[in-house]
Protein backbone atom coordinates (compact mmCIF):
# COMPACT_ATOMS: atom_id res chain seq x y z
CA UNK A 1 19.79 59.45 68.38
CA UNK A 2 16.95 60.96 66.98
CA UNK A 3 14.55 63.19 69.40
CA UNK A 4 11.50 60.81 70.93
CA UNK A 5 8.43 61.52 69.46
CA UNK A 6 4.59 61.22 70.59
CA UNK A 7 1.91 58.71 69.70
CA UNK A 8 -1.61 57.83 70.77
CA UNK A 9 -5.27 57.69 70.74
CA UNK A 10 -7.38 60.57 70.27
CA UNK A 11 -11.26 60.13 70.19
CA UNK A 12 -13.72 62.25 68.87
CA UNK A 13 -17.55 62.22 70.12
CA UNK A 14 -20.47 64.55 70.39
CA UNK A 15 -23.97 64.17 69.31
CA UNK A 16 -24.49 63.37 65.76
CA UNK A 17 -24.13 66.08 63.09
CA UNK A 18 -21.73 68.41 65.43
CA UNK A 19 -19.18 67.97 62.61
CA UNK A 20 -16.96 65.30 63.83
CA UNK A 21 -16.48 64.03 60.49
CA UNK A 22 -15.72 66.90 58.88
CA UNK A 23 -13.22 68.27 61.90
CA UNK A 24 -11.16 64.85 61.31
CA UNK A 25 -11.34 65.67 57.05
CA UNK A 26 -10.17 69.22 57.77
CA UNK A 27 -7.23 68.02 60.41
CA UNK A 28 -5.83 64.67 57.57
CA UNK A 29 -6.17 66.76 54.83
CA UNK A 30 -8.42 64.17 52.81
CA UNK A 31 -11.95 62.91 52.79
CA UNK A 32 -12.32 59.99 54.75
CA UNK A 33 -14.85 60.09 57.22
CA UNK A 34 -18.06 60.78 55.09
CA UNK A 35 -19.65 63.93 56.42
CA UNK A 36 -23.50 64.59 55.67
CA UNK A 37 -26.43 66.98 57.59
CA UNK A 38 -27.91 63.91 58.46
CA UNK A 39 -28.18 62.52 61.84
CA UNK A 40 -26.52 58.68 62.04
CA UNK A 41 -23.77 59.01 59.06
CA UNK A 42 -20.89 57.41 61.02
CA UNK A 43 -21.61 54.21 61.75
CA UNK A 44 -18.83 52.38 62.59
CA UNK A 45 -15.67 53.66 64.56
CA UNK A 46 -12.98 55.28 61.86
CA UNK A 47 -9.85 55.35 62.72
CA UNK A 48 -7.46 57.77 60.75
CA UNK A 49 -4.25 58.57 60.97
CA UNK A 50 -2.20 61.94 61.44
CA UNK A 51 1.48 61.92 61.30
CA UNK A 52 4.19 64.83 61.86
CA UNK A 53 7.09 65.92 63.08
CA UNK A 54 6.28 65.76 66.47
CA UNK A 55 4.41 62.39 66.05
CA UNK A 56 1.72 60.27 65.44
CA UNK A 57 -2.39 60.80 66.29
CA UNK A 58 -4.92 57.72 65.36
CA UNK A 59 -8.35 59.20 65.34
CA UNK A 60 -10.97 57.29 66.42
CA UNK A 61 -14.42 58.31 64.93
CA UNK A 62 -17.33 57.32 67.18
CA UNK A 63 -20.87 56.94 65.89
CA UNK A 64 -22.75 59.71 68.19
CA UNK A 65 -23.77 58.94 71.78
CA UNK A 66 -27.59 59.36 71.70
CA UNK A 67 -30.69 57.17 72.95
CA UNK A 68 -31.16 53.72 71.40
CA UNK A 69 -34.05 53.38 69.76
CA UNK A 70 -32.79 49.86 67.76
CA UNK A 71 -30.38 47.22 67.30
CA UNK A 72 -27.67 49.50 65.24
CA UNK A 73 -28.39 52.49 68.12
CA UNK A 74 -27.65 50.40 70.24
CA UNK A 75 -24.64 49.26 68.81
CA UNK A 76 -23.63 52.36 67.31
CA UNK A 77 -24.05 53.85 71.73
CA UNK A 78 -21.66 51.14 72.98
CA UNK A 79 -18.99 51.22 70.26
CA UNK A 80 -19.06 55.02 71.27
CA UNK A 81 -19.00 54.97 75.40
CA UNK A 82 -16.64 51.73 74.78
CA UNK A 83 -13.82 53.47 73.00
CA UNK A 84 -13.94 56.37 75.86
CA UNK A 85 -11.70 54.00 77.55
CA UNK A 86 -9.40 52.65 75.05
CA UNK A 87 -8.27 56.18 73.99
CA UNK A 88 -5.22 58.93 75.41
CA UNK A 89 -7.46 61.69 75.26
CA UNK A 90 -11.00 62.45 74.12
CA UNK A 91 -12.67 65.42 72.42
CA UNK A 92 -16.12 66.67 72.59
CA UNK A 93 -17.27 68.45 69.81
CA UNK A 94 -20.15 71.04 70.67
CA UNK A 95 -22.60 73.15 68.95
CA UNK A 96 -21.57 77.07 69.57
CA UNK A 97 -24.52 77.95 72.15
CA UNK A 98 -25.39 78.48 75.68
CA UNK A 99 -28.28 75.85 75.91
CA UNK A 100 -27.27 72.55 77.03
CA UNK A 101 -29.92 70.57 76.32
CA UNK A 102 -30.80 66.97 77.35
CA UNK A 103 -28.18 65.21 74.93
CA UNK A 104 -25.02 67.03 76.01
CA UNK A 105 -26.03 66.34 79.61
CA UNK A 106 -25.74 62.92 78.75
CA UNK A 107 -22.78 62.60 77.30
CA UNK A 108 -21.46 64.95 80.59
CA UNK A 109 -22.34 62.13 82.63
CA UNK A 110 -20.22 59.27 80.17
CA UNK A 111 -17.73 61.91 80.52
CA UNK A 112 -17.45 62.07 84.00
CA UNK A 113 -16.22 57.97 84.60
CA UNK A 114 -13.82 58.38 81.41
CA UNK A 115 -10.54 59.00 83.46
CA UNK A 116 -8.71 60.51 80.68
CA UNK A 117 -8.06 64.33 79.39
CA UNK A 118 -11.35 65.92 78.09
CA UNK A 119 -10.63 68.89 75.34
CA UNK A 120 -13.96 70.51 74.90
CA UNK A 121 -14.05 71.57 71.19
CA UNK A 122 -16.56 74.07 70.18
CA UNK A 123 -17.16 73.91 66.56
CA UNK A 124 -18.47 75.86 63.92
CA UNK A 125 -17.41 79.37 65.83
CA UNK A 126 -17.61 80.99 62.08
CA UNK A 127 -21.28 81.14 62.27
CA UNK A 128 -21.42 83.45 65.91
CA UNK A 129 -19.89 86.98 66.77
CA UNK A 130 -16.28 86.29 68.48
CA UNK A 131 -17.23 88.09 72.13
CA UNK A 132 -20.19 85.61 72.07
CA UNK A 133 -17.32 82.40 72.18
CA UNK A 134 -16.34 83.49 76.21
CA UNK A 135 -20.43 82.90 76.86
CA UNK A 136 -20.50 79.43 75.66
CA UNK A 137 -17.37 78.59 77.07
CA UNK A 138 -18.38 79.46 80.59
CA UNK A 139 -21.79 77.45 80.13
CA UNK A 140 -20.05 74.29 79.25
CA UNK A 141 -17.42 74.81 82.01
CA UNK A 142 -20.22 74.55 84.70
CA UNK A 143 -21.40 71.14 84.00
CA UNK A 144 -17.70 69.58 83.61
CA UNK A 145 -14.20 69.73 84.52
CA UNK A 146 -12.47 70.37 81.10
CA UNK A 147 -8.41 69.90 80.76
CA UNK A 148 -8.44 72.57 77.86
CA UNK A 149 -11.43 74.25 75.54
CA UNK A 150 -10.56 75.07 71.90
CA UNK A 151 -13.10 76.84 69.80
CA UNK A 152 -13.12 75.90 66.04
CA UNK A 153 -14.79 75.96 62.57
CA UNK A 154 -13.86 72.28 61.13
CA UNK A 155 -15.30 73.97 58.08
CA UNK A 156 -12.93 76.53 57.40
CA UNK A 157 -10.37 75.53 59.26
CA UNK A 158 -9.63 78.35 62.35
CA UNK A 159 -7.80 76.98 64.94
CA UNK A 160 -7.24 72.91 63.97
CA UNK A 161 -3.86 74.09 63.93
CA UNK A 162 -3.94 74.70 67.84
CA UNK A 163 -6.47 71.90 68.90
CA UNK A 164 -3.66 69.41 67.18
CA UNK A 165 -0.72 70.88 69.39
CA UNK A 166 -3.31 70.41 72.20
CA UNK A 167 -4.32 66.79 71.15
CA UNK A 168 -0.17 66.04 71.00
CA UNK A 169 0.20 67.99 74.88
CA UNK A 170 -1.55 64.53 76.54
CA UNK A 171 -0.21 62.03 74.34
CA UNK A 172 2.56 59.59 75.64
CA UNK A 173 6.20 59.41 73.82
CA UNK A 174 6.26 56.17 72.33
CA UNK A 175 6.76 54.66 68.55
CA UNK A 176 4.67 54.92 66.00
CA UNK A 177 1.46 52.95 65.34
CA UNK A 178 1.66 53.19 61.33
CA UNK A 179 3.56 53.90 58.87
CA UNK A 180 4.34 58.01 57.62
CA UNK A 181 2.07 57.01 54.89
CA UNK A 182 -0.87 55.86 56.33
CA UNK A 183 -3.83 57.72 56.74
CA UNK A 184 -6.55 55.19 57.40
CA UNK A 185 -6.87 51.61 58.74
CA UNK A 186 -10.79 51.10 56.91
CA UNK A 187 -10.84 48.85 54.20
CA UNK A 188 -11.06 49.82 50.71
CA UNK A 189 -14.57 48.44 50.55
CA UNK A 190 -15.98 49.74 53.38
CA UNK A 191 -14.69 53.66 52.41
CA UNK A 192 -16.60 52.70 49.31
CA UNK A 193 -19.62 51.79 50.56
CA UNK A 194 -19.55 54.77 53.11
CA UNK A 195 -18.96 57.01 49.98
CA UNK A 196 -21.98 55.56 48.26
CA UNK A 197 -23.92 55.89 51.48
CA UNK A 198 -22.95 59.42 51.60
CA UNK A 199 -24.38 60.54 48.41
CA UNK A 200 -27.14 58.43 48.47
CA UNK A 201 -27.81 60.60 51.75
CA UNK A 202 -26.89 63.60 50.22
CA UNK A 203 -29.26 63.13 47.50
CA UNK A 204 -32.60 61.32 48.92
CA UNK A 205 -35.66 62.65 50.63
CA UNK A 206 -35.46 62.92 54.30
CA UNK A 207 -37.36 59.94 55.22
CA UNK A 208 -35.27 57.28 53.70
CA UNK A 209 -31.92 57.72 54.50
CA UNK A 210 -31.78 55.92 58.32
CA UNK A 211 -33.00 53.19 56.69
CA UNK A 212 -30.38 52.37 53.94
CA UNK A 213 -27.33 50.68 54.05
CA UNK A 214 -24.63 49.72 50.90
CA UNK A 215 -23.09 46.00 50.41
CA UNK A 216 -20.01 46.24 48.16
CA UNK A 217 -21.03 42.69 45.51
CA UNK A 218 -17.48 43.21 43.90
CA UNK A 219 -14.74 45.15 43.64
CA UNK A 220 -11.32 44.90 41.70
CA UNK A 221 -8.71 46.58 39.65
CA UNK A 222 -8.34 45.19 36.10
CA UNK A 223 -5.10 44.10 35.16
CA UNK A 224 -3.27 47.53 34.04
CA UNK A 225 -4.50 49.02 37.45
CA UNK A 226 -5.81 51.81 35.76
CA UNK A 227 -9.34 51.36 36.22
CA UNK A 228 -11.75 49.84 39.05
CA UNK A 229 -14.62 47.57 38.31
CA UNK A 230 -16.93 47.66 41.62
CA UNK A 231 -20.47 46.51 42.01
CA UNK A 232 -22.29 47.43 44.78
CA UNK A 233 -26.16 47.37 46.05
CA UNK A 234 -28.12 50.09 48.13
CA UNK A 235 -30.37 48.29 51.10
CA UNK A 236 -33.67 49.74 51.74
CA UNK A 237 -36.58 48.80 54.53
CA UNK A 238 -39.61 49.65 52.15
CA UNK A 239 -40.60 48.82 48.37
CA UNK A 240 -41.87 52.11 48.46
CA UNK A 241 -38.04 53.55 49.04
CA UNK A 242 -36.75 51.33 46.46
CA UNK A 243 -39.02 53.33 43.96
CA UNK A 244 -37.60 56.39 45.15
CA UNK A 245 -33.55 55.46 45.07
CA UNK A 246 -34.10 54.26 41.42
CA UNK A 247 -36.31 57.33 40.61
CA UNK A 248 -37.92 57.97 37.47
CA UNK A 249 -36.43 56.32 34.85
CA UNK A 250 -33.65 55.26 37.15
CA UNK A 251 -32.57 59.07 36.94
CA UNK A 252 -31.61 59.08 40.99
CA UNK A 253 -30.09 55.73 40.89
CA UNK A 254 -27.70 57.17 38.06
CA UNK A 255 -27.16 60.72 39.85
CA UNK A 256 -26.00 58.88 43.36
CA UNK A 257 -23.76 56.69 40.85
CA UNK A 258 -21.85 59.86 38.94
CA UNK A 259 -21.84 61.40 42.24
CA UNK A 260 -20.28 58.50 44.23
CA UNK A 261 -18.00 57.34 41.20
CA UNK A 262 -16.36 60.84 41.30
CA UNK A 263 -15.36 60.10 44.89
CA UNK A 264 -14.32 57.08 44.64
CA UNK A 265 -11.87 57.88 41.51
CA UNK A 266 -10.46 60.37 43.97
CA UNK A 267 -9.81 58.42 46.62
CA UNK A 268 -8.50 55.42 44.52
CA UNK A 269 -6.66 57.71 42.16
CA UNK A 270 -8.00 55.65 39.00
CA UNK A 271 -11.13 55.62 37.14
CA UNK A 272 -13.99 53.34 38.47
CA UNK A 273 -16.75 51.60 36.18
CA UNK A 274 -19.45 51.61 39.16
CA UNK A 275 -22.72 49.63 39.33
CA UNK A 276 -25.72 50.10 41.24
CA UNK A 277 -28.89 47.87 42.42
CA UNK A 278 -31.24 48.55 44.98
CA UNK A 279 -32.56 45.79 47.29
CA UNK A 280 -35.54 45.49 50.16
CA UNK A 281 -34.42 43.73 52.86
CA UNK A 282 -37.12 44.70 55.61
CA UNK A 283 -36.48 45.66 59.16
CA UNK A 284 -32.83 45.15 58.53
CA UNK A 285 -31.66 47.55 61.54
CA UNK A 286 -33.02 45.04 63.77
CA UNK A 287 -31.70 41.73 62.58
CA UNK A 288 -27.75 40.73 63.70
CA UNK A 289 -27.03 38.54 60.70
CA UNK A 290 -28.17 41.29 58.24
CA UNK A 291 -26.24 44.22 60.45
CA UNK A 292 -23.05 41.91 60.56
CA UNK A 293 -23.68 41.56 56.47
CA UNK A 294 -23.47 45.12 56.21
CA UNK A 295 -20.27 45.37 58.40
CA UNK A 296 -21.07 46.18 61.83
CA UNK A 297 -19.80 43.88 64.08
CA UNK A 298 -21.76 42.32 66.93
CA UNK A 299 -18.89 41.38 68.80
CA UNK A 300 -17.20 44.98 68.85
CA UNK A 301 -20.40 45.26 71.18
């Protein structure tokens, strides 16, 4: 009989740009979750999937826990406190410093009803001097009861190693979810769109980027497999930002293409003959047909 093995839900939260994406990239081993210095990137829970010898871990990747300030923070807030109790354990990803400010204390007090395992994670631990880790550590200790604290760097790796034989400690032995060879559950077209999203983010002025979201038209293999055909449109609030994600001479539309098409040839492992429009569609953060278009579900709410 072959020795039981562990599966279960692991959840990763934190306020937006703490590095959640790029912790669950570094710990699978390939890009998934788009990752960008921008606040709001995730929108939609991710779930990926990390299998070993000792078992099976399905990631879910919240949006951020912040203040609402429309209909998609809103919904992006209650797909986040919602999966707090669907999940084995949860991780909260931290900034390295001694200041709690007004955003951790908030997701402290989520944390508090959640009535599972909290692992405080405190990422990018590359960027301070080692003694001042203990500091932080004792900060965050004070304003919650933590079943284990792991400092990190997502980015280069230190320590993932350890947080996943932590992650593994408070999951239940049970069969696996998925398959060995799964790593995500997202659809092909929405990690396609999210790619697209990402470099558009990436590559646009500050101002725009909330405001844009990417509808896959079309997407399909031609018959020898070997390349992609996939047409796909950028959403924008403002005429004025449709001028800028064309650019001059469509020179920005064409840079987020090569830049997109490059990740999507990756992740499909074939070449990809990618098209690009850009549409206005105004106040489209606040209207549910238009937010359900772009593939965030009302009723996940």
């Amino acid at each position: 009989m072959s020795e039981q093995k562990k599966s279960g839900f692991a959840t990763l939260i934190g306020r937006p740009n703490v590095g959640k994406s790029t912790l669950m990239n570094q710990i699978i081993g390939q890009k998934i979750a788009i990752t960008s210095n921008k606040p709001q990137t995730t929108r939609n829970r991710i779930q990926t999937v990390y299998t070993c010898d000792e078992g099976q871990i399905v990631f879910l990747d919240t949006p951020g826990i912040h203040k609402a300030k429309n209909k998609l923070g809103e919904y992006m807030v209650n797909v986040a406190e919602r999966t707090l109790k669907e999940v084995d354990v949860v991780l909260w990803l931290v900034e390295p410093t001694t200041f709690i400010g007004a955003g951790e204390r908030h997701i402290a007090e989520q944390l508090a009803h959640a009535n599972v395992p909290v692992v405080l994670v405190i990422n990018k631990i590359d960027r301070v001097k080692k003694e001042e880790v203990l500091t932080f550590i004792d900060a965050y200790r004070q304003i919650l009861d933590f079943a284990e604290i792991v400092p990190v760097s997502a980015l280069k790796g230190t320590n993932t190693d350890t947080l996943v034989d932590v992650i593994f400690k408070y999951l239940p032995y049970g069969p696996m979810f998925y398959d060995e060879d799964t790593v995500t559950d997202q659809p092909l077209r929405q990690i396609t769109a999210e790619l697209i999203r990402e470099k558009a983010l990436k590559l646009l002025d500050e101002e725009i980027p909330h405001g844009i979201a990417v509808s896959i038209e079309q997407m399909k293999p031609r018959p020898n497999g070997k390349i992609w055909d996939i047409e796909a449109t950028i959403v924008c609030e403002r005429d004025s930002h449709k001028g800028i994600i064309i650019g001059k001479g469509g020179a920005m539309l064409k840079k987020i293409g090569s830049a997109a098409r490059y990740e999507i040839e990756r992740q499909l492992d074939a070449k990809v003959n990618l098209r690009l429009w850009v549409k206005v569609k105004k106040d489209w953060r606040d209207s549910d047909f238009l937010m359900k278009n772009f593939g965030y579900d009302k009723k996940e709410v």
